[in-house]
C-alpha atoms as a PDB file:
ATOM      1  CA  UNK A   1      99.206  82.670  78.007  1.00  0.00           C
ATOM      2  CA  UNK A   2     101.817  79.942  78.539  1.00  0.00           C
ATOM      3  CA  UNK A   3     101.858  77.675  81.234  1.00  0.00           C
ATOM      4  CA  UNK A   4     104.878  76.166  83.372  1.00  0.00           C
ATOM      5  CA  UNK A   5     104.573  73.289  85.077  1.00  0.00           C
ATOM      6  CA  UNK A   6     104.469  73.854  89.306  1.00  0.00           C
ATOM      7  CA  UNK A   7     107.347  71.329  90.135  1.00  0.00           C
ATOM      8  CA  UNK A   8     106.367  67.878  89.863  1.00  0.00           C
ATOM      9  CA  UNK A   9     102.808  68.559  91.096  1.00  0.00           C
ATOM     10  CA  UNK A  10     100.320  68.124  87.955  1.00  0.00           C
ATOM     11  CA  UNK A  11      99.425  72.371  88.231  1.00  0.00           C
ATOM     12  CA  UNK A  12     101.038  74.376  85.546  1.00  0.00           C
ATOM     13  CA  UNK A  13     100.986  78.077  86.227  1.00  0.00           C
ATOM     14  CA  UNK A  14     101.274  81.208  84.024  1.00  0.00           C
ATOM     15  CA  UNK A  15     104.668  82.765  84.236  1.00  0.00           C
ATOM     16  CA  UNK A  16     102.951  86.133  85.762  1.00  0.00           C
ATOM     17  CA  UNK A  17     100.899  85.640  89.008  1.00  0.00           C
ATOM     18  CA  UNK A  18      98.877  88.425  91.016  1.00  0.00           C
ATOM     19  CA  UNK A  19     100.080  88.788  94.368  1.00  0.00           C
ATOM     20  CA  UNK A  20      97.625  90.191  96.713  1.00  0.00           C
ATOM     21  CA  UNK A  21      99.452  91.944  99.382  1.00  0.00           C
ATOM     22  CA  UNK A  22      98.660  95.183  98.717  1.00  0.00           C
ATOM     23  CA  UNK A  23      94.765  94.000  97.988  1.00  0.00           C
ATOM     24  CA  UNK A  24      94.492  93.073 101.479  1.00  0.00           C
ATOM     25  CA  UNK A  25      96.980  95.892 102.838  1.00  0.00           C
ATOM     26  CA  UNK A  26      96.140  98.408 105.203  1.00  0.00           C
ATOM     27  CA  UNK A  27      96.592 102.510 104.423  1.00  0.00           C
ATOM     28  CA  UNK A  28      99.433 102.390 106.937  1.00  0.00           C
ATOM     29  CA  UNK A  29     100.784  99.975 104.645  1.00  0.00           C
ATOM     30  CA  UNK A  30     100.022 100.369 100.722  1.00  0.00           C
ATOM     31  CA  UNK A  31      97.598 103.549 100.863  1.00  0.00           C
ATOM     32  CA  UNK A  32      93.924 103.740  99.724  1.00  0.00           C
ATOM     33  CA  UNK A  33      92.588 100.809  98.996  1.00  0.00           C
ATOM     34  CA  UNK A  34      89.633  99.977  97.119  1.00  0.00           C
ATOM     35  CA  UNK A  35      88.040  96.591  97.686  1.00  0.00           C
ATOM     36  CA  UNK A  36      86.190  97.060  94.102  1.00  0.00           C
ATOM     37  CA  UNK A  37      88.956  98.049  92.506  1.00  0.00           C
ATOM     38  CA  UNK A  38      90.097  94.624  93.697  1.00  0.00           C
ATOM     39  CA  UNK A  39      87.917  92.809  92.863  1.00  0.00           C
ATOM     40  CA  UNK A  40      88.253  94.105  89.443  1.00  0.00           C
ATOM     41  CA  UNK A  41      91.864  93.799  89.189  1.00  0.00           C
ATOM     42  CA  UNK A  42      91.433  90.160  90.314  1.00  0.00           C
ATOM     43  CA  UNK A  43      88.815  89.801  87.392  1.00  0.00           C
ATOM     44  CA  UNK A  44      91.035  91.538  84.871  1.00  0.00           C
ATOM     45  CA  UNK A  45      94.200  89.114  85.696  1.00  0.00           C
ATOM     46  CA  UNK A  46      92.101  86.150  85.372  1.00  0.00           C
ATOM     47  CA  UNK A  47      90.580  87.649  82.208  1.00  0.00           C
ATOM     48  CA  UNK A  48      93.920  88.065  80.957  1.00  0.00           C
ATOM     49  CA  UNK A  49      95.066  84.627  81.334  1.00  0.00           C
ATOM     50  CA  UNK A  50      96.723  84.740  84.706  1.00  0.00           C
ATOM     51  CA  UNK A  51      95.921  81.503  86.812  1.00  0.00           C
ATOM     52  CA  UNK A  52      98.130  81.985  89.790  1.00  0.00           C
ATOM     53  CA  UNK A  53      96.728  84.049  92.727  1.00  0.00           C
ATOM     54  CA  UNK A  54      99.385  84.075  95.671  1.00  0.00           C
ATOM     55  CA  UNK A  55      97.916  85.514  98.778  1.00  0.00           C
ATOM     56  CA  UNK A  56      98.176  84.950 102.778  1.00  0.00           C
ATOM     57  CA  UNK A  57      95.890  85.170 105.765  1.00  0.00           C
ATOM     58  CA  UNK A  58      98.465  87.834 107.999  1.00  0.00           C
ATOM     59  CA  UNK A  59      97.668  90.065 104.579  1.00  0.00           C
ATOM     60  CA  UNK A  60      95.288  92.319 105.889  1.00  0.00           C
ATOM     61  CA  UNK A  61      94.825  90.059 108.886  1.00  0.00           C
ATOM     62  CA  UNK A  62      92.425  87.648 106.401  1.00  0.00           C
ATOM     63  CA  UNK A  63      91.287  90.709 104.128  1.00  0.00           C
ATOM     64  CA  UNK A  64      93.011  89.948 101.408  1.00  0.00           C
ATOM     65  CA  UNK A  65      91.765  86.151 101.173  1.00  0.00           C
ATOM     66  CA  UNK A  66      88.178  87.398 102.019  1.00  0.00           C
ATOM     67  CA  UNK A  67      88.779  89.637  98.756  1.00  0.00           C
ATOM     68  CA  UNK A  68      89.385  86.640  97.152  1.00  0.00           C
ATOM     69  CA  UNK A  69      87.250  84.569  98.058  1.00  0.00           C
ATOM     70  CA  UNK A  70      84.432  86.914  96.675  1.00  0.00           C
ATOM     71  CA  UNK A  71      86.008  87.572  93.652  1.00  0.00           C
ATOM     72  CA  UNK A  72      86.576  84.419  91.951  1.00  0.00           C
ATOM     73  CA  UNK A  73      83.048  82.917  92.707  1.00  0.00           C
ATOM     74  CA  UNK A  74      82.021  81.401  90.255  1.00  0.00           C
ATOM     75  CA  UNK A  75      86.080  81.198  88.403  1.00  0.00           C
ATOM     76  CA  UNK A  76      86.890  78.524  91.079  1.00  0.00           C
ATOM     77  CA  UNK A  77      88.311  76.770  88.381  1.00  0.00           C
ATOM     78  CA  UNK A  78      90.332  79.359  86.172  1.00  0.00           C
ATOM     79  CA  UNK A  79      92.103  79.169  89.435  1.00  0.00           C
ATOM     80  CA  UNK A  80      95.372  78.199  90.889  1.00  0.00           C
ATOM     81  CA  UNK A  81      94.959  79.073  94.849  1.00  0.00           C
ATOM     82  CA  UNK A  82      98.091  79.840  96.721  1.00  0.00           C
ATOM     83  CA  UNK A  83      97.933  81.115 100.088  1.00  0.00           C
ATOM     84  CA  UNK A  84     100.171  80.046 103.328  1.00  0.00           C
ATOM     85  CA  UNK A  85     100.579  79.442 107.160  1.00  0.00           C
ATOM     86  CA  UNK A  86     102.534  80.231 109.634  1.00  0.00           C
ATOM     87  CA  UNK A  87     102.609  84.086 110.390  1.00  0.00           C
ATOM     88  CA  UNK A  88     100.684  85.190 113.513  1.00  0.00           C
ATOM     89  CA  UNK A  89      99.186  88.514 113.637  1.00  0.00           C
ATOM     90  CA  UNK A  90     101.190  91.105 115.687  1.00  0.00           C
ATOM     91  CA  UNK A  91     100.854  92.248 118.989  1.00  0.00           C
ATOM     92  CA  UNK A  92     101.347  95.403 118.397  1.00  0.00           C
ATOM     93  CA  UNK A  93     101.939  97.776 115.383  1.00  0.00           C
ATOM     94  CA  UNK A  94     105.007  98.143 116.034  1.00  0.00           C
ATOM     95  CA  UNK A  95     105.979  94.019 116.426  1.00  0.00           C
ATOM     96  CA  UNK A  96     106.891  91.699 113.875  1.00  0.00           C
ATOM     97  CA  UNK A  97     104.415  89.246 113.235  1.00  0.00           C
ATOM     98  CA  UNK A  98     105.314  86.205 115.505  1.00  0.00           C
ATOM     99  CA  UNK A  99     106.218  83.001 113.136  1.00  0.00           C
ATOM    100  CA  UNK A 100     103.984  79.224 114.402  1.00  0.00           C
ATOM    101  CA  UNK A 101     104.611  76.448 112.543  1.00  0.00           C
ATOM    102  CA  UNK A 102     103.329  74.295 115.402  1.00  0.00           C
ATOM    103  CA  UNK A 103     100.514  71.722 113.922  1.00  0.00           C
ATOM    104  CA  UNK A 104      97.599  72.467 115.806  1.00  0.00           C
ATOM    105  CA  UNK A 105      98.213  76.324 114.328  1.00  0.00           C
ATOM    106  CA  UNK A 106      98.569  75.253 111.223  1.00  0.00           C
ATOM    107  CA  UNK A 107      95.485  72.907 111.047  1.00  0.00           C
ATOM    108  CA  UNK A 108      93.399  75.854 112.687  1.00  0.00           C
ATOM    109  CA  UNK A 109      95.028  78.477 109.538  1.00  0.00           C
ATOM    110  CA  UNK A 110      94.325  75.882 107.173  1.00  0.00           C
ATOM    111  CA  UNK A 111      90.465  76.204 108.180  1.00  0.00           C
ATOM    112  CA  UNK A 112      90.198  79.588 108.334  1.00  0.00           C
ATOM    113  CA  UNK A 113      91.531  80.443 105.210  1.00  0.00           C
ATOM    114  CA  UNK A 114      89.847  77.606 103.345  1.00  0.00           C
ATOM    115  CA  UNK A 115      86.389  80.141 104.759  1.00  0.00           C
ATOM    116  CA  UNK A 116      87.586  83.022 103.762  1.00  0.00           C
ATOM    117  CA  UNK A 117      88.771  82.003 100.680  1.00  0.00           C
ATOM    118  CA  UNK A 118      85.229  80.394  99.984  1.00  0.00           C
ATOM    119  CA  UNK A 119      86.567  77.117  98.782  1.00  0.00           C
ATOM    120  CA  UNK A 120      86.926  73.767 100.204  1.00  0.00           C
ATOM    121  CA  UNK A 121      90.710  73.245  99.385  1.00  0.00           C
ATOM    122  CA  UNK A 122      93.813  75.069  98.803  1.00  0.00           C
ATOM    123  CA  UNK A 123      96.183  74.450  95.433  1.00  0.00           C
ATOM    124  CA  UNK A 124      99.094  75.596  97.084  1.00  0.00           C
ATOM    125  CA  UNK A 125      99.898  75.837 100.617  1.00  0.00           C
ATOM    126  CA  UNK A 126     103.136  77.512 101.735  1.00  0.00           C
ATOM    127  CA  UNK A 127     105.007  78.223 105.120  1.00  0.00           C
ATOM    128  CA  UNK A 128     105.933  81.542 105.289  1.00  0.00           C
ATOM    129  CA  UNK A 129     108.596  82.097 107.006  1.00  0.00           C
ATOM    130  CA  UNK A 130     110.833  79.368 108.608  1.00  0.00           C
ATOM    131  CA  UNK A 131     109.910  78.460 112.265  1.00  0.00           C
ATOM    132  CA  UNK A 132     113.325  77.693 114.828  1.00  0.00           C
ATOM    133  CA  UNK A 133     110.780  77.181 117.281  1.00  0.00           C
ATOM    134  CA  UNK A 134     109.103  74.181 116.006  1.00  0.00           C
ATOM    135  CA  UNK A 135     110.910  70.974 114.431  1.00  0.00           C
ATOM    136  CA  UNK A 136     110.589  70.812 110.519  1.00  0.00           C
ATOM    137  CA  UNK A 137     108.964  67.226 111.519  1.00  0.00           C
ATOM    138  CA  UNK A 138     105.750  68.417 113.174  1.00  0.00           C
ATOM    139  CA  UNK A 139     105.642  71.019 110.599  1.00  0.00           C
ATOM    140  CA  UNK A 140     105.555  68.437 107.211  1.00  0.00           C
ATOM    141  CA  UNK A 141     103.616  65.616 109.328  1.00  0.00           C
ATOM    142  CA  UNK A 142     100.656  68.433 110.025  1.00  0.00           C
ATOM    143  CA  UNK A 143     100.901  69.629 106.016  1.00  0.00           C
ATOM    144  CA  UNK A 144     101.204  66.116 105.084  1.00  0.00           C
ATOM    145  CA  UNK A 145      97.366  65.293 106.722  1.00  0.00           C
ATOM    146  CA  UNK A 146      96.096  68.502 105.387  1.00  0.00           C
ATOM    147  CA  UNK A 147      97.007  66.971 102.027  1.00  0.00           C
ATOM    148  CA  UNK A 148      95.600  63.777 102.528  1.00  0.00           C
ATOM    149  CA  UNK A 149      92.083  65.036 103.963  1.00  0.00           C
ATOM    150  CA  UNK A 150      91.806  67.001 100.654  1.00  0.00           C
ATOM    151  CA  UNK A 151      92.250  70.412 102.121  1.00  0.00           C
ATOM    152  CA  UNK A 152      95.295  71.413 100.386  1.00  0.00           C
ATOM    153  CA  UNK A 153      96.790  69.815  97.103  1.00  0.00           C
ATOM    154  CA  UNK A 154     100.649  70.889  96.873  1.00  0.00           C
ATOM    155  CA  UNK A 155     102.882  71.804 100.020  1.00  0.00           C
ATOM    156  CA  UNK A 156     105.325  74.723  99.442  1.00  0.00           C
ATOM    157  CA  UNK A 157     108.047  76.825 101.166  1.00  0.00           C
ATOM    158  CA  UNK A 158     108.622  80.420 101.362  1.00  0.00           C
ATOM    159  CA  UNK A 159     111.958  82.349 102.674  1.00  0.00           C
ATOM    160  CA  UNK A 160     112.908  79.124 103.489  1.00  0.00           C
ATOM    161  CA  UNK A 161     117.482  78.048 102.848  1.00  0.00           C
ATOM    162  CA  UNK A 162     118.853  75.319 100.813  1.00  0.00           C
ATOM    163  CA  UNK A 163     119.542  73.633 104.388  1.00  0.00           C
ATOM    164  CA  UNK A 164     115.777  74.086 105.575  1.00  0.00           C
ATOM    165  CA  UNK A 165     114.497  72.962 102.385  1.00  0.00           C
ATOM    166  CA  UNK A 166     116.225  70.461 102.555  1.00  0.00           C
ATOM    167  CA  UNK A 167     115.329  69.184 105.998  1.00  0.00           C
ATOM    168  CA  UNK A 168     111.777  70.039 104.931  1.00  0.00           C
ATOM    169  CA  UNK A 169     112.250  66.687 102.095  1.00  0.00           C
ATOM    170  CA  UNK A 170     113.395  64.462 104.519  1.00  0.00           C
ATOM    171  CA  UNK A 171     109.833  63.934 105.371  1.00  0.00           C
ATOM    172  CA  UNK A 172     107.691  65.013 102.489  1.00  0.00           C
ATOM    173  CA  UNK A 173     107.303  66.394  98.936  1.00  0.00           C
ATOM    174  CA  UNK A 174     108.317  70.091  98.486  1.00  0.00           C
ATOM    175  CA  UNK A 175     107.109  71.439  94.898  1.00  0.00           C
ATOM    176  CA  UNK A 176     108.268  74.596  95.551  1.00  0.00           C
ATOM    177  CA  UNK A 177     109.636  77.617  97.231  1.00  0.00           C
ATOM    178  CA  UNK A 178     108.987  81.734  96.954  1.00  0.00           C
ATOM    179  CA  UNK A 179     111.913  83.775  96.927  1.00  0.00           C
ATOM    180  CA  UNK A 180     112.514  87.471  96.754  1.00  0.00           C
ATOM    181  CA  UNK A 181     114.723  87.914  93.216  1.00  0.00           C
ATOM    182  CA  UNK A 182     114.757  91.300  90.997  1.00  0.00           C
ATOM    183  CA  UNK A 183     117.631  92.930  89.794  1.00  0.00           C
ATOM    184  CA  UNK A 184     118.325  94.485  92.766  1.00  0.00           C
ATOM    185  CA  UNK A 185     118.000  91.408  94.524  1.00  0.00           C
ATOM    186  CA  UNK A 186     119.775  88.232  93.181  1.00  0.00           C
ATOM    187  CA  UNK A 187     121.475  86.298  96.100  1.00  0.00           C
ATOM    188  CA  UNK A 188     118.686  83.366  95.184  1.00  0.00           C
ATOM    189  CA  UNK A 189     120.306  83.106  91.987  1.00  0.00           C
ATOM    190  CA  UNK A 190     123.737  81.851  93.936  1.00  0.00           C
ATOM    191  CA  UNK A 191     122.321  78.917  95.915  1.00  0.00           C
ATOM    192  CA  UNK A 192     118.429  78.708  95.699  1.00  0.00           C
ATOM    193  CA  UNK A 193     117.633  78.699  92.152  1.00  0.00           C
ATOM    194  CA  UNK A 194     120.276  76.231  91.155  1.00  0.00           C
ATOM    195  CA  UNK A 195     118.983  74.138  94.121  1.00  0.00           C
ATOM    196  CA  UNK A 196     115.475  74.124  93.356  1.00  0.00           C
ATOM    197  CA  UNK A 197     116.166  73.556  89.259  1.00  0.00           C
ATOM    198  CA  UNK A 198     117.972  70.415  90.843  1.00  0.00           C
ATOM    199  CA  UNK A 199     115.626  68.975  93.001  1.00  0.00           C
ATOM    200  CA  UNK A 200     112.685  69.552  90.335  1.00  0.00           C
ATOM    201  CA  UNK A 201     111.408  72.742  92.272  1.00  0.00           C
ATOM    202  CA  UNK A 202     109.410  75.542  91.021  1.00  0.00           C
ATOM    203  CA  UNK A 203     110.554  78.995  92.342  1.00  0.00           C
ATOM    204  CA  UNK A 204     107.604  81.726  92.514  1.00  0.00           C
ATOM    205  CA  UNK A 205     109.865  85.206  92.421  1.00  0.00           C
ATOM    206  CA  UNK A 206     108.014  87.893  94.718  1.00  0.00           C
ATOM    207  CA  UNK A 207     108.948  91.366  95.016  1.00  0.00           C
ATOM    208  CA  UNK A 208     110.301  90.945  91.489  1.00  0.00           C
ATOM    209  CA  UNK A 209     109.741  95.378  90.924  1.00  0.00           C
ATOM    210  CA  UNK A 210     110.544  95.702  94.582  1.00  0.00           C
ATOM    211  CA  UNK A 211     107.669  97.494  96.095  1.00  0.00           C
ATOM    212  CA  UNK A 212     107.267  99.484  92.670  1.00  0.00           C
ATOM    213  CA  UNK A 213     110.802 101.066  92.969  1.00  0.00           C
ATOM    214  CA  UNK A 214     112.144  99.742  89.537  1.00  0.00           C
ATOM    215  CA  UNK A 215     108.519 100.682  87.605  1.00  0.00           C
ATOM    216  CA  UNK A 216     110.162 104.507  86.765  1.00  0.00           C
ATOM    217  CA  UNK A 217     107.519 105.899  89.142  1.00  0.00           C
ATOM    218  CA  UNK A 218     109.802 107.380  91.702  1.00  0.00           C
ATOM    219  CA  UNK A 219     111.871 110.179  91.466  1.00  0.00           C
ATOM    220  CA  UNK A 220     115.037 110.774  94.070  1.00  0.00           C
ATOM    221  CA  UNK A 221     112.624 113.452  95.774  1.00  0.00           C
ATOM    222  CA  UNK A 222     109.591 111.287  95.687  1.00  0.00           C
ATOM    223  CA  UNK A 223     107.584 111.399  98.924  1.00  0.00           C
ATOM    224  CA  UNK A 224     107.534 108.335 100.323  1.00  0.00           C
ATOM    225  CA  UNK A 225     104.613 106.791 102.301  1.00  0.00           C
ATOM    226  CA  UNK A 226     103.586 103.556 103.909  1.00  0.00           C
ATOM    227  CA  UNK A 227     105.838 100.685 103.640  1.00  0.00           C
ATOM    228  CA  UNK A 228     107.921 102.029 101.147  1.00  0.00           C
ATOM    229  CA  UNK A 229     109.472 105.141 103.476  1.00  0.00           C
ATOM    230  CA  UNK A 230     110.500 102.228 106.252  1.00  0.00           C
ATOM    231  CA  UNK A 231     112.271 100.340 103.330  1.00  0.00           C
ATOM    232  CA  UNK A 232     116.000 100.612 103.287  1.00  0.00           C
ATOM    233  CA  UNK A 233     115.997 100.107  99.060  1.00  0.00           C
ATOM    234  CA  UNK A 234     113.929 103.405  99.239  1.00  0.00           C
ATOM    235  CA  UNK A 235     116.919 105.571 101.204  1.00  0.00           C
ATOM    236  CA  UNK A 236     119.972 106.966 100.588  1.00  0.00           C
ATOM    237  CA  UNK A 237     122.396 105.447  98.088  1.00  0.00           C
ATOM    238  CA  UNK A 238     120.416 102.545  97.479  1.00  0.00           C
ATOM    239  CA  UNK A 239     117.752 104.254  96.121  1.00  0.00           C
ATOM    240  CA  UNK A 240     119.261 106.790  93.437  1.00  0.00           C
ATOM    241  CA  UNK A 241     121.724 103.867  92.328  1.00  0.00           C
ATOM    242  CA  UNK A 242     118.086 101.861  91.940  1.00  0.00           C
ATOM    243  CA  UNK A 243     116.816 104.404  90.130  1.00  0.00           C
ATOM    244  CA  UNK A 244     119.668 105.494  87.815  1.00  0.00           C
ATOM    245  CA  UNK A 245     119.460 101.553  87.056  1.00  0.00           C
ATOM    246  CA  UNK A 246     116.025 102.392  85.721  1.00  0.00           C
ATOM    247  CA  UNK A 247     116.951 105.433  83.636  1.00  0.00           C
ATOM    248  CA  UNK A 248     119.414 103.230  81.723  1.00  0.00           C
ATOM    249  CA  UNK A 249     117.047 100.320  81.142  1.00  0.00           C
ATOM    250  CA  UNK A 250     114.293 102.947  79.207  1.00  0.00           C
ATOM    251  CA  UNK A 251     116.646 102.573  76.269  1.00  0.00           C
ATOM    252  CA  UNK A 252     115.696  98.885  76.032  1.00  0.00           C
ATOM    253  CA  UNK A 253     112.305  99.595  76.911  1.00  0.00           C
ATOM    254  CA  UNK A 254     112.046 101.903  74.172  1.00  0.00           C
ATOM    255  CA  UNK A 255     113.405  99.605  71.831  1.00  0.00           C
ATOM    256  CA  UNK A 256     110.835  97.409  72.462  1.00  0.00           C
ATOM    257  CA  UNK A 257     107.611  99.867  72.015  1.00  0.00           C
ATOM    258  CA  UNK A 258     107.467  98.742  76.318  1.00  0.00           C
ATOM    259  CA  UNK A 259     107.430 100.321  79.518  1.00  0.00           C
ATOM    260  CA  UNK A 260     110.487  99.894  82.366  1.00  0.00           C
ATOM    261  CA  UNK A 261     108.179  97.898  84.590  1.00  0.00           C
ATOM    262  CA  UNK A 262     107.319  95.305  81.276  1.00  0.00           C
ATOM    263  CA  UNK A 263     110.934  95.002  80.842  1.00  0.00           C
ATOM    264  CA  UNK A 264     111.672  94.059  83.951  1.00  0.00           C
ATOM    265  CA  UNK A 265     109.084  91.504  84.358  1.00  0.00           C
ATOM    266  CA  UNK A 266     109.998  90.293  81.293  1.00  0.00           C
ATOM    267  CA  UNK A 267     113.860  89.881  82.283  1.00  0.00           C
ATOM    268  CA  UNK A 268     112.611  88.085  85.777  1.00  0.00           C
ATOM    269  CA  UNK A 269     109.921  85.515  84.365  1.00  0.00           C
ATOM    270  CA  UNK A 270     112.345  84.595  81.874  1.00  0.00           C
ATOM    271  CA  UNK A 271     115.775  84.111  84.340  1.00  0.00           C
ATOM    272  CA  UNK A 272     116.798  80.870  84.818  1.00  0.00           C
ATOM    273  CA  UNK A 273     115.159  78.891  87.003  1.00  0.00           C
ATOM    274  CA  UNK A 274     111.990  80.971  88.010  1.00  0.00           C
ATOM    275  CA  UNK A 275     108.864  79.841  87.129  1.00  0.00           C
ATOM    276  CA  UNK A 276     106.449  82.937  87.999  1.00  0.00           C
ATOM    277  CA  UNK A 277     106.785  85.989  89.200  1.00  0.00           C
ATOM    278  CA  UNK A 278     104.131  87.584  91.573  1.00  0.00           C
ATOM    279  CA  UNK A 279     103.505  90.884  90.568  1.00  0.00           C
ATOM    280  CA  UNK A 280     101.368  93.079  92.954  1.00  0.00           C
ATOM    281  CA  UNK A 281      98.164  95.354  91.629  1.00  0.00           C
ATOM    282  CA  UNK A 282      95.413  96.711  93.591  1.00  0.00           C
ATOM    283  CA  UNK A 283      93.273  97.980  90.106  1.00  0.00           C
ATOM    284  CA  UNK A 284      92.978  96.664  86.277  1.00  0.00           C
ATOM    285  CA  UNK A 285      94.923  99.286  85.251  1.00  0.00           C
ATOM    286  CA  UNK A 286      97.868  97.838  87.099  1.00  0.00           C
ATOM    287  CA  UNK A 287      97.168  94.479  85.605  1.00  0.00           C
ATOM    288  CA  UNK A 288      97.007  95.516  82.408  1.00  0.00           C
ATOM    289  CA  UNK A 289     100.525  96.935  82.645  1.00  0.00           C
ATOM    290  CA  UNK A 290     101.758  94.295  84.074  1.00  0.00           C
ATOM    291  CA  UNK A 291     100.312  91.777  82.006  1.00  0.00           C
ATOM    292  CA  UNK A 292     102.331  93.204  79.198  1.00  0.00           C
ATOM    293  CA  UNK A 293     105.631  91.828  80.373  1.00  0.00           C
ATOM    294  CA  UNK A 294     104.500  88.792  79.079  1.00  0.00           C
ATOM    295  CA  UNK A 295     104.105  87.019  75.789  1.00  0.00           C
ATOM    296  CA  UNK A 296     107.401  88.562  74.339  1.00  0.00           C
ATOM    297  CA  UNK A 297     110.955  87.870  74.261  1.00  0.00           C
ATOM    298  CA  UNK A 298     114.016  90.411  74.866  1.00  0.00           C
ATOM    299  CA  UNK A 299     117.305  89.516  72.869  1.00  0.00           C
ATOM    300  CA  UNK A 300     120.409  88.119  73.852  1.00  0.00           C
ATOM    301  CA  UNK A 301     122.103  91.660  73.292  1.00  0.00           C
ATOM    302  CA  UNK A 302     119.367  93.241  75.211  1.00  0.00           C
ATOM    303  CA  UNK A 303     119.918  90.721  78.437  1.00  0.00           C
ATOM    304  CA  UNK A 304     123.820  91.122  78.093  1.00  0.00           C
ATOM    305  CA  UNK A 305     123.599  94.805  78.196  1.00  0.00           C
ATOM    306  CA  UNK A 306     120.578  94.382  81.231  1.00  0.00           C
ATOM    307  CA  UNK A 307     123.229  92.283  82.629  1.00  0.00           C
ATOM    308  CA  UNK A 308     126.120  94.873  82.313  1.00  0.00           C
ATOM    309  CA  UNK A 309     123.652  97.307  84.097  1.00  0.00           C
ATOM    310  CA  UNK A 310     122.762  95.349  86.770  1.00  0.00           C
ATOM    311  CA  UNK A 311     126.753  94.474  87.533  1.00  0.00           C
ATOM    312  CA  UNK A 312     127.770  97.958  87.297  1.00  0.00           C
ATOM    313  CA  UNK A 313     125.132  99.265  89.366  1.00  0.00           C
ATOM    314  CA  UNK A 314     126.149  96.096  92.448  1.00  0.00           C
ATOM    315  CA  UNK A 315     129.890  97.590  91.945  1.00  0.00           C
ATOM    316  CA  UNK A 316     128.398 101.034  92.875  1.00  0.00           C
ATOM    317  CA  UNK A 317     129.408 102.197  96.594  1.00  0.00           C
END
């Protein structure tokens, strides 16, 4: 599979990485899930060439890196390692998780995961989610020691604006940032991906099928569970203009011989300026499928007439 190179750090990733929210996710959250079956699906991604695995310790509250940590023994080294800081767990189940970007919390993290994940150092280490509570300073000076006690390897930012990325550089290497971007979803592509294509950034794209709603699996009166049924995409106008989006992107699919979700991963790893795109599966099967959005090219008709799509769909009410 081909490889991209992860800013200026030395890693190059694949342009499809397995994201293991849903791995590490509660019922309440993704539904069943089976820790075999993911371990399996992590198996089958690296068996199919995928060398990024993106996870975080508030996934699961550590379950997801735990997962991890089991499943690549032994594949240490097939692996680019990318998990994060900076999200506490919630008080409540009804509270946001509380954001700590505060050094002695992020030198504790850094330790914890590094056990869980069964390793003894992190490829890529990201801050979640922007703290306002704690000066950018304290934040790059505690990931900047991590680095040079050989705990982590690259520093990178997720959710994070051009202005706090760039206050981020002003006292340390950034290599690069996560960003929710699908077709639904594009605002990065006004400010964020131009930005980090100038500074030499890499841009991971999560969310790029948006919690499965542009894979054709959904249906207007599709009953809606978990995350999904609290996600505003998934109501009202916003969903059946998502999903009539969908219906006229199976022509291109079809074209092709590929399925909707393929197509769009396809259209996403190949945008300007992403790098990867972290796609989500909690079994092989899923990996499999996603897999084959890979390792294929769509035309320059087929990404005008995506493009069209897309822009009629945005005009929608």
């Amino acid at each position: 599979m081909e490889r991209r190179p992860l800013g200026d750090s030395g890693f190059f990733v694949t342009p499809i990485a397995l994201g293991a929210w849903a791995i590490g996710g509660t019922v309440e959250t993704w539904g069943h899930v089976d820790d075999r079956e993911s371990i399996a699906a992590i198996h089958q991604a690296i068996d199919s060439g995928i060398n990024l695995i993106d996870t975080a310790p508030i996934y699961g509250l550590g379950h997801s890196e735990e997962i991890i940590g089991r499943a690549i023994q032994g594949r240490r080294d097939s692996v680019v390692l990318a998990t994060k800081c900076g999200l506490m767990p919630p008080r409540s189940k009804t509270d946001l998780p509380p954001r700590c970007l505060a050094r002695t919390s992020i030198l504790r993290e850094c330790d914890e995961s590094l056990r869980r994940l069964r390793t003894n150092v992190i490829d890529l280490y990201q801050c979640h989610w922007p703290d306002p509570n704690t000066p950018i300073r304290e934040t790059m000076e505690a990931l900047t020691s991590l680095r040079e006690q050989g705990k982590i390897r690259v520093i990178g930012l997720s959710n994070f604006s051009c202005e706090e990325i760039a206050a981020a550089r002003e006292f340390g290497p950034i290599h690069c940032l996560q960003a929710p971007f699908s077709m639904i979803r594009r605002r990065a592509a006004a400010d964020l991906l131009p930005s980090c294509v100038e500074h030499r950034m890499s841009v991971l794209a999560y969310s790029p099928l948006a919690k499965g709603l542009l894979t054709g699996k959904f249906r207007i009166d599709s009953r809606l569970e978990g995350i999904r049924s609290r996600d505003a995409d998934f109501m009202g106008q916003r969903f059946a203009r998502s999903l009539r989006l969908v219906e006229e992107l199976k022509p291109v699919a079809e074209r092709h011989g590929k399925s909707v979700t393929q197509v769009v991963i396809n259209w996403t790893a190949n945008h300007f300026g992403i790098t990867s795109v972290i796609v989500g599966a909690k079994r092989p099967s899923q990996v499999v499928e996603n897999v084959g959005g890979i390792g294929w090219s769509l035309t320059n008709e087929d990404r005008s007439t995506i493009e069209q799509l897309i822009e009629a769909a945005e005009r929608e009410p």
